[in-house]
PDB file of N, CA and C in Angstrom:
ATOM      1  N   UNK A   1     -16.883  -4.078  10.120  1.00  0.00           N
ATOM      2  CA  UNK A   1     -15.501  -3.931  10.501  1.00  0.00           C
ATOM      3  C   UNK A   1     -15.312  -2.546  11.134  1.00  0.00           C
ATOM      4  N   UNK A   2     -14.761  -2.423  11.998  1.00  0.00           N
ATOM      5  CA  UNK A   2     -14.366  -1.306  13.012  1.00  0.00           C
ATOM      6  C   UNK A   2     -13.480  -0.081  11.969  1.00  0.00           C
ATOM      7  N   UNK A   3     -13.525   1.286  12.339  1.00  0.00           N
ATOM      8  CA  UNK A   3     -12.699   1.561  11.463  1.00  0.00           C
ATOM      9  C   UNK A   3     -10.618   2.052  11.738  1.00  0.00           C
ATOM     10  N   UNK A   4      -9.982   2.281  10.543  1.00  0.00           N
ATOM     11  CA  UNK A   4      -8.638   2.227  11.110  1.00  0.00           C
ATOM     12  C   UNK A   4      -8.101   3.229  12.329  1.00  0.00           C
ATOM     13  N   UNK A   5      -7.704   3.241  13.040  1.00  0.00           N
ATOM     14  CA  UNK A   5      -7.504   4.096  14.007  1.00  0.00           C
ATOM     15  C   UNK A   5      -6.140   4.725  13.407  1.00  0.00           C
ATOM     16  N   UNK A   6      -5.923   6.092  12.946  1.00  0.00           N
ATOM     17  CA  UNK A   6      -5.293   7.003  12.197  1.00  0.00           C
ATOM     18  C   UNK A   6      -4.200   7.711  12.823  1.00  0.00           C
ATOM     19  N   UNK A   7      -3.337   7.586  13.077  1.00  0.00           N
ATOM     20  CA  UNK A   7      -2.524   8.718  14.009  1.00  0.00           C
ATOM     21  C   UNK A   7      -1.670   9.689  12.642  1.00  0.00           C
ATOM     22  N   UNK A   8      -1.195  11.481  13.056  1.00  0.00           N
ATOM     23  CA  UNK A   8      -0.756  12.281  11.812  1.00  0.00           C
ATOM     24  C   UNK A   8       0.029  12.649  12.754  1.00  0.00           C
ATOM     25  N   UNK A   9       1.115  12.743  12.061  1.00  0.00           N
ATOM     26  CA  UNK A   9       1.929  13.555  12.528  1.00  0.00           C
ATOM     27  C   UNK A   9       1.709  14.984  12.152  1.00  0.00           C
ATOM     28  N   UNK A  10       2.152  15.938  12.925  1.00  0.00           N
ATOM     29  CA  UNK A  10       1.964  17.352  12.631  1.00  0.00           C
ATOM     30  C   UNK A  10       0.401  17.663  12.286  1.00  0.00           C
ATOM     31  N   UNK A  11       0.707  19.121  12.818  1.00  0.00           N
ATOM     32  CA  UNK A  11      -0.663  19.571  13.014  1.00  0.00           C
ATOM     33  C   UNK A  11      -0.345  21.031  11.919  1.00  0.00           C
ATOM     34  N   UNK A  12       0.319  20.910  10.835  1.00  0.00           N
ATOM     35  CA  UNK A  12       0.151  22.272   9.781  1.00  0.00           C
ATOM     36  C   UNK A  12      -0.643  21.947   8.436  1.00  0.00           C
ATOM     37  N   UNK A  13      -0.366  23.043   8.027  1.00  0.00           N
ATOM     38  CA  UNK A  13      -1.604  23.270   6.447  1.00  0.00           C
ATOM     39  C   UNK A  13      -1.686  21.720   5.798  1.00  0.00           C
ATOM     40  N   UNK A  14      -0.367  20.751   5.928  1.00  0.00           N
ATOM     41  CA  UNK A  14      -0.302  19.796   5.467  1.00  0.00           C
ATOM     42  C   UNK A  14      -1.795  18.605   5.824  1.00  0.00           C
ATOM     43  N   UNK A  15      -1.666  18.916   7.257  1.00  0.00           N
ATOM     44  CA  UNK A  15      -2.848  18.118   7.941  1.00  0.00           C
ATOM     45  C   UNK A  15      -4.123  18.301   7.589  1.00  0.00           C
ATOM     46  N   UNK A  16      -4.298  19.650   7.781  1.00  0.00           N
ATOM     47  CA  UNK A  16      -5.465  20.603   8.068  1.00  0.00           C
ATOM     48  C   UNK A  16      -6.361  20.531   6.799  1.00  0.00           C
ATOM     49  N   UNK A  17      -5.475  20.920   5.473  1.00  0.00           N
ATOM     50  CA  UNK A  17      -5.429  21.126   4.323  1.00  0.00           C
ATOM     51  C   UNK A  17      -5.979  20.306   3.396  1.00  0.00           C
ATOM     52  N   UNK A  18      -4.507  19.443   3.284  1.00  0.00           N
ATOM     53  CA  UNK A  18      -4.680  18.165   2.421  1.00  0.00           C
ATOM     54  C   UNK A  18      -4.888  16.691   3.274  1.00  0.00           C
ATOM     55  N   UNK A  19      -5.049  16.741   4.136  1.00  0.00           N
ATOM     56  CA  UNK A  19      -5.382  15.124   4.727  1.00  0.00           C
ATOM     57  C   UNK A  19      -6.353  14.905   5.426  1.00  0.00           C
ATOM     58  N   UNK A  20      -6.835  15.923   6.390  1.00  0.00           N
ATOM     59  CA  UNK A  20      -8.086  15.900   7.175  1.00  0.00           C
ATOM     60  C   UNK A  20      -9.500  15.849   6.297  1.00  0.00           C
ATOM     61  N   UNK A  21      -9.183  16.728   5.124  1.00  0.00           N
ATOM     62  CA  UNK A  21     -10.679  16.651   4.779  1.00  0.00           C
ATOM     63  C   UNK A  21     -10.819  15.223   4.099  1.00  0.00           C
ATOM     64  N   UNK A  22     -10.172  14.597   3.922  1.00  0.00           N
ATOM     65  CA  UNK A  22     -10.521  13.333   3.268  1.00  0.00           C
ATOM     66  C   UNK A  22     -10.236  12.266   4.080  1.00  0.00           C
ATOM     67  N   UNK A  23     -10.012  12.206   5.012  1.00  0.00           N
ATOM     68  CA  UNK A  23      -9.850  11.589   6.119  1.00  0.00           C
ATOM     69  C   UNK A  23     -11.269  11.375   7.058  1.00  0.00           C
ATOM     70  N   UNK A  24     -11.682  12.566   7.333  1.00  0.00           N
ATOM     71  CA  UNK A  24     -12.736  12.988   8.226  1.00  0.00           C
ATOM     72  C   UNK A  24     -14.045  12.416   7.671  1.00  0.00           C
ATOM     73  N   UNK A  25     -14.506  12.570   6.645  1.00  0.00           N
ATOM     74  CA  UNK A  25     -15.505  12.233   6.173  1.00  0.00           C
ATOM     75  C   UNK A  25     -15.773  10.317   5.728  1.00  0.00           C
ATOM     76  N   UNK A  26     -14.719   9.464   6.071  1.00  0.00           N
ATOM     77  CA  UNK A  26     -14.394   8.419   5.269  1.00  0.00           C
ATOM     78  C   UNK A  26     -14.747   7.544   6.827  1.00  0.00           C
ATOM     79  N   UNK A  27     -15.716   6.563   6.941  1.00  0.00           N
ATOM     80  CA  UNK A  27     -16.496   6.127   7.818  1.00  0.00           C
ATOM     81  C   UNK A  27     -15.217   5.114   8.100  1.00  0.00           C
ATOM     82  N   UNK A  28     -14.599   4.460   7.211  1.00  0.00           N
ATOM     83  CA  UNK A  28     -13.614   3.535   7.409  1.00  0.00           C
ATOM     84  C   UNK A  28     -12.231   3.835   8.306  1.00  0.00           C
ATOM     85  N   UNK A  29     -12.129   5.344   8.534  1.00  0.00           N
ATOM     86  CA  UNK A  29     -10.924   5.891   9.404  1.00  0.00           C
ATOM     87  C   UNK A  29     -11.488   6.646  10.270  1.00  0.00           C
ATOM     88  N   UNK A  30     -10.801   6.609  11.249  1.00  0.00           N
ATOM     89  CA  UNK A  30     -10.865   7.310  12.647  1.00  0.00           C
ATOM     90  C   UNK A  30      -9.477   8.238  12.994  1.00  0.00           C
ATOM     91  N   UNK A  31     -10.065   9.261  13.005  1.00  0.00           N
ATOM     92  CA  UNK A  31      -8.975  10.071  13.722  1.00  0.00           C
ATOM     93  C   UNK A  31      -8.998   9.800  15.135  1.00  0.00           C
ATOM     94  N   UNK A  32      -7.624   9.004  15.348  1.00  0.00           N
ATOM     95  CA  UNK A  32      -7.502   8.962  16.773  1.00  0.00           C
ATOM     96  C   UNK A  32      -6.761   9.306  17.580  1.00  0.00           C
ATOM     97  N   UNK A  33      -5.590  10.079  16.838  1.00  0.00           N
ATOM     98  CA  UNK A  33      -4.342  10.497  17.837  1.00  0.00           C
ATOM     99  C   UNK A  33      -3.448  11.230  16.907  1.00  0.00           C
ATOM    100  N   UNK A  34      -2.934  12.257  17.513  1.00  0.00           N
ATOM    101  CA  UNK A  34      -1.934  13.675  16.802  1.00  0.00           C
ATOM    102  C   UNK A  34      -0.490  13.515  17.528  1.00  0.00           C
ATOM    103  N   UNK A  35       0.028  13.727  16.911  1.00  0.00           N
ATOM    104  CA  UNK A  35       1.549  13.852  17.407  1.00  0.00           C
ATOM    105  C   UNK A  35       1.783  15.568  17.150  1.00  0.00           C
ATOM    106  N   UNK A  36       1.674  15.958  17.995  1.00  0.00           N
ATOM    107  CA  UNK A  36       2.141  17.631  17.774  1.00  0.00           C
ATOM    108  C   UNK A  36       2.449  18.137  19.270  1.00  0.00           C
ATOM    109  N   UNK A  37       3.944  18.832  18.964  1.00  0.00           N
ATOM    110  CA  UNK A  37       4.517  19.318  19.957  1.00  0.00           C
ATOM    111  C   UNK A  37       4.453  19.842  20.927  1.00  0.00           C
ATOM    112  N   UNK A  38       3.392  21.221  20.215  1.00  0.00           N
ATOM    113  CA  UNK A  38       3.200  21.995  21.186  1.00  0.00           C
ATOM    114  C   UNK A  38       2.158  21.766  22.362  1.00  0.00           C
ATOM    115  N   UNK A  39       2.010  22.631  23.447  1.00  0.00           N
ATOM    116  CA  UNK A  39       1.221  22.032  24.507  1.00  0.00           C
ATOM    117  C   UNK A  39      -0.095  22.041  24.426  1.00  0.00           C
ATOM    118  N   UNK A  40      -1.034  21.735  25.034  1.00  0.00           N
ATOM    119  CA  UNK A  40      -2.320  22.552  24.462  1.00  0.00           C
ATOM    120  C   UNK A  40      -2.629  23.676  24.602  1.00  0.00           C
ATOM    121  N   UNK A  41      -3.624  24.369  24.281  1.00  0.00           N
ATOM    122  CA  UNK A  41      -3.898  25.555  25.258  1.00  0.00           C
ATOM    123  C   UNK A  41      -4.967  25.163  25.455  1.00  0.00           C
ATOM    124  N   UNK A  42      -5.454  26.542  26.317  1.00  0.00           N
ATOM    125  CA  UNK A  42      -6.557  26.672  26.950  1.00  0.00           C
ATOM    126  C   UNK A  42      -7.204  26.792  25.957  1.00  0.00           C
ATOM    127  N   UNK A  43      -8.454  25.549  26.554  1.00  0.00           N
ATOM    128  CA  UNK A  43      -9.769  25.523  25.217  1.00  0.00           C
ATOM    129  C   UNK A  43     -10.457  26.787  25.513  1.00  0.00           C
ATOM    130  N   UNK A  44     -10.781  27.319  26.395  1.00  0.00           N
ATOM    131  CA  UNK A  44     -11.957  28.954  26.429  1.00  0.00           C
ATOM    132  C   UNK A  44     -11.408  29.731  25.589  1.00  0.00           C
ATOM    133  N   UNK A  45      -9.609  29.875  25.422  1.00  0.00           N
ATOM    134  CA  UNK A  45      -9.075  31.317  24.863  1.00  0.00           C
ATOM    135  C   UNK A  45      -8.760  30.625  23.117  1.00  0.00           C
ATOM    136  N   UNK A  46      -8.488  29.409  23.157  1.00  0.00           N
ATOM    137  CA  UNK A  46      -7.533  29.451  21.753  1.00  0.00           C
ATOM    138  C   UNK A  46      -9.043  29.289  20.792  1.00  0.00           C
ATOM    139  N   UNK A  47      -8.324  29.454  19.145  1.00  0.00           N
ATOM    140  CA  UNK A  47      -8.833  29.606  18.409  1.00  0.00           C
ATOM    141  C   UNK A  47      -8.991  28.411  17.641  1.00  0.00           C
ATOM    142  N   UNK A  48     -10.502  27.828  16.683  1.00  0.00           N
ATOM    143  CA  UNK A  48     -10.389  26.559  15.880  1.00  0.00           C
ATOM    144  C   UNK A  48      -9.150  26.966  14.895  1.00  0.00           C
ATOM    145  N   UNK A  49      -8.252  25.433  14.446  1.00  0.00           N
ATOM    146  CA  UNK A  49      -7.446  25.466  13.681  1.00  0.00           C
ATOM    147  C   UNK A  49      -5.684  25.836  14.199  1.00  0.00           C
ATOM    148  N   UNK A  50      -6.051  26.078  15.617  1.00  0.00           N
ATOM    149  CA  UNK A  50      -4.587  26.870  16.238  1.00  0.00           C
ATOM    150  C   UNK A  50      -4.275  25.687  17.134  1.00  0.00           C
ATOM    151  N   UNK A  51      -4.762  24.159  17.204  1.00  0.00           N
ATOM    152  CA  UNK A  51      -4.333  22.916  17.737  1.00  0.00           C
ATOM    153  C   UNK A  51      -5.146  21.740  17.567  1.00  0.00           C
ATOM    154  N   UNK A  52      -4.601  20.958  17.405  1.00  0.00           N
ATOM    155  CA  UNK A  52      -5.442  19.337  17.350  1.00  0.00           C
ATOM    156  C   UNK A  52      -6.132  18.971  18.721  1.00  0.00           C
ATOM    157  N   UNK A  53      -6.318  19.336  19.491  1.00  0.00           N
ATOM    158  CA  UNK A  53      -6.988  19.687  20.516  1.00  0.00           C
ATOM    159  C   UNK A  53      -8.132  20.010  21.145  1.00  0.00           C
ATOM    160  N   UNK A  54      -8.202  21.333  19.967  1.00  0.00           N
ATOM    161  CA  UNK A  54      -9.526  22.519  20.105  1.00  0.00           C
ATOM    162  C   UNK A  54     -10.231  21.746  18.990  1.00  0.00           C
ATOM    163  N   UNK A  55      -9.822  20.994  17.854  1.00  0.00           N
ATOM    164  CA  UNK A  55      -9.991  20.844  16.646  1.00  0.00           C
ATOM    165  C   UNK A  55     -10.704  19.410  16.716  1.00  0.00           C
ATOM    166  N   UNK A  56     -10.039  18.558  17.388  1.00  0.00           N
ATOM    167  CA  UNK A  56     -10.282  17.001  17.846  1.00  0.00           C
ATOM    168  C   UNK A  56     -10.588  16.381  19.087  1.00  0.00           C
ATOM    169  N   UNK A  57     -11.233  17.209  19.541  1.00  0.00           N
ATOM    170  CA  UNK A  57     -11.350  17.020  20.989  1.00  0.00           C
ATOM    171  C   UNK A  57     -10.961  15.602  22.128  1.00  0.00           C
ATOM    172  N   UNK A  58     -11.686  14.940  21.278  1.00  0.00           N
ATOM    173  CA  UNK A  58     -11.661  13.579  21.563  1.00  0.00           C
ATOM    174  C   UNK A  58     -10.742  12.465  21.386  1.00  0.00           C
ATOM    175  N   UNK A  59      -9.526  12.879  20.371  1.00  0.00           N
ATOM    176  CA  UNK A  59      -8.249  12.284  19.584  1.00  0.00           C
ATOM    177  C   UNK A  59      -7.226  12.926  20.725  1.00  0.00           C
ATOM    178  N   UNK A  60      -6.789  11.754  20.425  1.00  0.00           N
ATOM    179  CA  UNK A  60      -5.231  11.588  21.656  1.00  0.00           C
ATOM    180  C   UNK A  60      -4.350  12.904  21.144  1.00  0.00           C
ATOM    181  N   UNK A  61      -3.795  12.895  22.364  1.00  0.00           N
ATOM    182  CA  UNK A  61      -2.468  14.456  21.817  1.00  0.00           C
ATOM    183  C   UNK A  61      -1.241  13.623  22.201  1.00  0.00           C
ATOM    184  N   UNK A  62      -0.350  13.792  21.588  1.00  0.00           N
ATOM    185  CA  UNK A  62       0.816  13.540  21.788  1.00  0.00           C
ATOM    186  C   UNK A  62       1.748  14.464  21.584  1.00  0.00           C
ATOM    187  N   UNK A  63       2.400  14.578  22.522  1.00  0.00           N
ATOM    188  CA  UNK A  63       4.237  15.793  22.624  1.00  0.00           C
ATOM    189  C   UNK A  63       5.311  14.925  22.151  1.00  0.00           C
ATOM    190  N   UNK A  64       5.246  13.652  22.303  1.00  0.00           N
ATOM    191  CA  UNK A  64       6.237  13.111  22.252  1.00  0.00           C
ATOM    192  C   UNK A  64       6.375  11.958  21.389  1.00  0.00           C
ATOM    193  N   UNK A  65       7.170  11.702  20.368  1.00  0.00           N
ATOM    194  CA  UNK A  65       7.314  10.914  19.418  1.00  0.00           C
ATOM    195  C   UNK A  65       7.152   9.188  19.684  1.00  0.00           C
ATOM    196  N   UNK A  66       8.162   9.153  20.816  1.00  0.00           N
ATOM    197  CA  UNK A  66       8.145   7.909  21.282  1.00  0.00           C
ATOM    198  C   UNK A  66       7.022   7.123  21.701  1.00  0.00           C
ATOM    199  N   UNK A  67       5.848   7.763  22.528  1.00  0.00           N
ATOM    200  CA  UNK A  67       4.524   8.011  23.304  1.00  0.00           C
ATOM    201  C   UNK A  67       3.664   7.431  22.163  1.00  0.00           C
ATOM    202  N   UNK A  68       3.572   8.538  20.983  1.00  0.00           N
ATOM    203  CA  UNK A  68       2.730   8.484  19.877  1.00  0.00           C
ATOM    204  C   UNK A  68       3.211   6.943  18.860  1.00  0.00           C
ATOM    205  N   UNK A  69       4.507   6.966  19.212  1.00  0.00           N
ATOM    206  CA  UNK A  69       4.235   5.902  18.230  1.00  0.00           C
ATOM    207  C   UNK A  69       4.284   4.534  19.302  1.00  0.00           C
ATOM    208  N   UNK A  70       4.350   4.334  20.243  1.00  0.00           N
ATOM    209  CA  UNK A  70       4.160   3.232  21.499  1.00  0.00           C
ATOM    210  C   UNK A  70       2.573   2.780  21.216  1.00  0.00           C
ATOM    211  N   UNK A  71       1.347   3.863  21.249  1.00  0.00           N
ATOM    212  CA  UNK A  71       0.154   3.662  20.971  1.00  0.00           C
ATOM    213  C   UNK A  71      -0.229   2.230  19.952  1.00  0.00           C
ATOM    214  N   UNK A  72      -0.357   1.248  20.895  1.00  0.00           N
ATOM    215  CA  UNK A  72      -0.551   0.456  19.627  1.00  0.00           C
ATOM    216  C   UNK A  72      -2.171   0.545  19.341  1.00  0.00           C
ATOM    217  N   UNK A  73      -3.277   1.109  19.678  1.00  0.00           N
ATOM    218  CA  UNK A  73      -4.383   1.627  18.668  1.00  0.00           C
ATOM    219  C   UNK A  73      -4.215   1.911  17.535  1.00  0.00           C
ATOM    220  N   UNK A  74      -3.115   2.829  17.302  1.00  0.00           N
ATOM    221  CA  UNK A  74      -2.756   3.601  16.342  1.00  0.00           C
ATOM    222  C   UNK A  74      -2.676   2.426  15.123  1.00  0.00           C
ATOM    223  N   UNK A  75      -2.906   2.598  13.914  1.00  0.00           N
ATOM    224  CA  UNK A  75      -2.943   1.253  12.914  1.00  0.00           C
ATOM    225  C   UNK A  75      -1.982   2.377  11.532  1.00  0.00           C
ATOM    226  N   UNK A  76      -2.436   3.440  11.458  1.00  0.00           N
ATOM    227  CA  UNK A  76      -2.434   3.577  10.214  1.00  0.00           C
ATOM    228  C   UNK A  76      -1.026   5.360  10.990  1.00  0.00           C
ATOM    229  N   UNK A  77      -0.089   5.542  10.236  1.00  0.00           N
ATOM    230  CA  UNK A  77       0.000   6.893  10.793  1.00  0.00           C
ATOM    231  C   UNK A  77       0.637   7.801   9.023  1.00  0.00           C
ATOM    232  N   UNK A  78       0.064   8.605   9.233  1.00  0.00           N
ATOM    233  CA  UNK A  78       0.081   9.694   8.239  1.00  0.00           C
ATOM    234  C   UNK A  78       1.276  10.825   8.760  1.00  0.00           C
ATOM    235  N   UNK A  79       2.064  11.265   7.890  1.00  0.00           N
ATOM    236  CA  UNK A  79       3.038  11.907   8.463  1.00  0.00           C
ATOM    237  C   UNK A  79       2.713  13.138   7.342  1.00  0.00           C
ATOM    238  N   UNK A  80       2.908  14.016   8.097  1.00  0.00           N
ATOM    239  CA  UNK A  80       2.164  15.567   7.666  1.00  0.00           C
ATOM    240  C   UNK A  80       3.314  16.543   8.119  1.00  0.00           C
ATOM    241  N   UNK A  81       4.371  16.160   8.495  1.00  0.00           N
ATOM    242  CA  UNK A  81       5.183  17.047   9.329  1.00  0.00           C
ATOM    243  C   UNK A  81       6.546  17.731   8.566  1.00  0.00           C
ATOM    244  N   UNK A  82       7.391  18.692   8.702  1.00  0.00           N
ATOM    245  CA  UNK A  82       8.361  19.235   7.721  1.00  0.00           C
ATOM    246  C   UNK A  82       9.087  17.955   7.273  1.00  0.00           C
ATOM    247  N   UNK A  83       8.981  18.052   5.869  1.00  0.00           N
ATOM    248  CA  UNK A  83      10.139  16.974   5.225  1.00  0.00           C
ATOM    249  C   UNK A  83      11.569  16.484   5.366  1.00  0.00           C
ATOM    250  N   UNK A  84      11.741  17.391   6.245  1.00  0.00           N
ATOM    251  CA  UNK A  84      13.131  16.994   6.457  1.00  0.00           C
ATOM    252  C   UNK A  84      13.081  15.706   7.712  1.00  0.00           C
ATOM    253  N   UNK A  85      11.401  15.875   7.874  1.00  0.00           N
ATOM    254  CA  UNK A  85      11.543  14.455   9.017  1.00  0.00           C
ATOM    255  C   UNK A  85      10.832  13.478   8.642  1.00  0.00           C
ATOM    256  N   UNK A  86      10.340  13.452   7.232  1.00  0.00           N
ATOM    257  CA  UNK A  86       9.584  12.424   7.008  1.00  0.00           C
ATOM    258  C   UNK A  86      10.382  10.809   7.452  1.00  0.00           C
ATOM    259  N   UNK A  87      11.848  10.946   6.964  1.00  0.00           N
ATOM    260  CA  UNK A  87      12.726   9.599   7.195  1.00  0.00           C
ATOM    261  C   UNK A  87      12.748   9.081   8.278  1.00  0.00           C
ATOM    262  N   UNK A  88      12.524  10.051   9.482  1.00  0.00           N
ATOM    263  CA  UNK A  88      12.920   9.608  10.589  1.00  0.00           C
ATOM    264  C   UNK A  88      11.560   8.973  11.668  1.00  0.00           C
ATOM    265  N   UNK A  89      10.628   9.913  10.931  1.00  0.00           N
ATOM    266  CA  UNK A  89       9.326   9.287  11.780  1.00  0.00           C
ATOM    267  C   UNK A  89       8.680   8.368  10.597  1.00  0.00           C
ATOM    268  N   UNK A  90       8.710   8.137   9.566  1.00  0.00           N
ATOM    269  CA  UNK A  90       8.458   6.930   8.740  1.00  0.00           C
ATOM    270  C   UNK A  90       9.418   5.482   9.344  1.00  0.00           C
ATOM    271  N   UNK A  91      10.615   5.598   9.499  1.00  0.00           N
ATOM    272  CA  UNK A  91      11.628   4.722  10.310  1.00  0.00           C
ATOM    273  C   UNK A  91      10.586   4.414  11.433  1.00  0.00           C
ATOM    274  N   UNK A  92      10.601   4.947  12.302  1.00  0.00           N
ATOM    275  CA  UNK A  92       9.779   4.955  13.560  1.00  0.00           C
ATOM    276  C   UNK A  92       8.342   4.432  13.407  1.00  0.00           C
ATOM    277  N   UNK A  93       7.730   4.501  12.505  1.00  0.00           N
ATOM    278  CA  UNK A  93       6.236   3.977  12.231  1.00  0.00           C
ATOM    279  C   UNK A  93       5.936   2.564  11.718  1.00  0.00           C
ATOM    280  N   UNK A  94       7.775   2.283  10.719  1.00  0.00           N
ATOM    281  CA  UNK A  94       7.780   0.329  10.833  1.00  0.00           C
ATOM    282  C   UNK A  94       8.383   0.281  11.538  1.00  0.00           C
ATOM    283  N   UNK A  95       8.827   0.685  11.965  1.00  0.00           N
ATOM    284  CA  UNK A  95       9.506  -0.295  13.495  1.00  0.00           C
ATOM    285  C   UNK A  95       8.511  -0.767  14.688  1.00  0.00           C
ATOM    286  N   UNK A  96       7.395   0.498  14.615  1.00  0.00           N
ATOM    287  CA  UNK A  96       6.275   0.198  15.488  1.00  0.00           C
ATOM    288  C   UNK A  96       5.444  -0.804  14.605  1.00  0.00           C
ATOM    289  N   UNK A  97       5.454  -1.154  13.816  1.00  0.00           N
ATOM    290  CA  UNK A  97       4.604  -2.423  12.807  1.00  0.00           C
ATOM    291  C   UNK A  97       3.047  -1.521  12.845  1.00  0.00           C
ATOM    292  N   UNK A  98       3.634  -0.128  12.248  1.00  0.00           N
ATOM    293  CA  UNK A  98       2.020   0.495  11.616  1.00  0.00           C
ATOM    294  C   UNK A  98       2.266   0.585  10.651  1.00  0.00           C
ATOM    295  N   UNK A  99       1.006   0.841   9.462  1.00  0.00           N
ATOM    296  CA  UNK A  99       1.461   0.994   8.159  1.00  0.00           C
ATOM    297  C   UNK A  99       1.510   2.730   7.902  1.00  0.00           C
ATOM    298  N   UNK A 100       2.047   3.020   6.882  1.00  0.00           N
ATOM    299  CA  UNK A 100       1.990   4.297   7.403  1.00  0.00           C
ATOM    300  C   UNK A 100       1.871   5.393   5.562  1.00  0.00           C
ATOM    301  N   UNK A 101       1.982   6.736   5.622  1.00  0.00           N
ATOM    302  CA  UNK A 101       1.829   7.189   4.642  1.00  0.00           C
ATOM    303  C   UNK A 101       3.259   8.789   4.738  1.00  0.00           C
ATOM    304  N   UNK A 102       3.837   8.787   3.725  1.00  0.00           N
ATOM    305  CA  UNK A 102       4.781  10.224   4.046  1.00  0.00           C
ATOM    306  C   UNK A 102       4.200  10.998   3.030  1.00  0.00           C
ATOM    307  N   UNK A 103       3.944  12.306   3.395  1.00  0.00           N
ATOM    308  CA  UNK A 103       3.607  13.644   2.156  1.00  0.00           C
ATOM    309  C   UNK A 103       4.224  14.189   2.596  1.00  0.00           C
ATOM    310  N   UNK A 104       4.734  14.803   1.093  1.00  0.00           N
ATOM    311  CA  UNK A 104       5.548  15.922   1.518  1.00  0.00           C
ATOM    312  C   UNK A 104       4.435  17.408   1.434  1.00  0.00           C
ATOM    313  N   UNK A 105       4.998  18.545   2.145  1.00  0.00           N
ATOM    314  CA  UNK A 105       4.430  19.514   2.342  1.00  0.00           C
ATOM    315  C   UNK A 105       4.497  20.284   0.589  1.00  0.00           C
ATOM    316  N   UNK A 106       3.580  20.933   0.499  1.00  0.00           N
ATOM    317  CA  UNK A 106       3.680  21.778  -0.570  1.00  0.00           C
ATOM    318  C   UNK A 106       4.413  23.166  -0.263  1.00  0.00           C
TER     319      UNK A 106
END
């Protein structure tokens, strides 16, 4: 069986921290796509850990909410992002018919 194709919202300590490392190592999930705002930077200058980007090379970037959750690859989405938005992009993740996960930040 192929494995789940993963999309997270947010790219802070939440991600980095508590969800990637157990994520990453688990043959059954695929990191395949980030929802994080900011733009990329330049891969020569930025630093590992300063974007999903430099970090995931190969995993989709997304700026835009709508975009990221349109992806129908996307199967599974993990929301990693300030709590005050878990409601609104959890809303947004059944409506797209993914299954999905909310943590709150520590």
């Amino acid at each position: 069986m192929a494995p789940i194709n993963v999309g997270i919202v947010g790219y802070g300590s939440s991600a980095k921290i508590y969800n990637l490392p157990f994520i990453t190592p688990n043959p059954d999930l695929n990191v395949y796509a980030f929802l994080q705002r900011v733009a990329a930077p330049d891969p020569k200058t930025a630093t590992p850990g300063s974007h999903c980007t430099i970090d995931f090379p190969t995993a989709k970037h997304y700026q835009s909410a709508d975009d990221f959750f349109a992806d129908s690859n996307i199967e599974l989405v993990i929301i990693c992002s300030h709590p005050d938005s878990h409601a609104p992009f959890a809303e947004k993740a059944l409506r797209a018919g993914k299954h999905g996960s909310s943590l709150h930040s520590l």
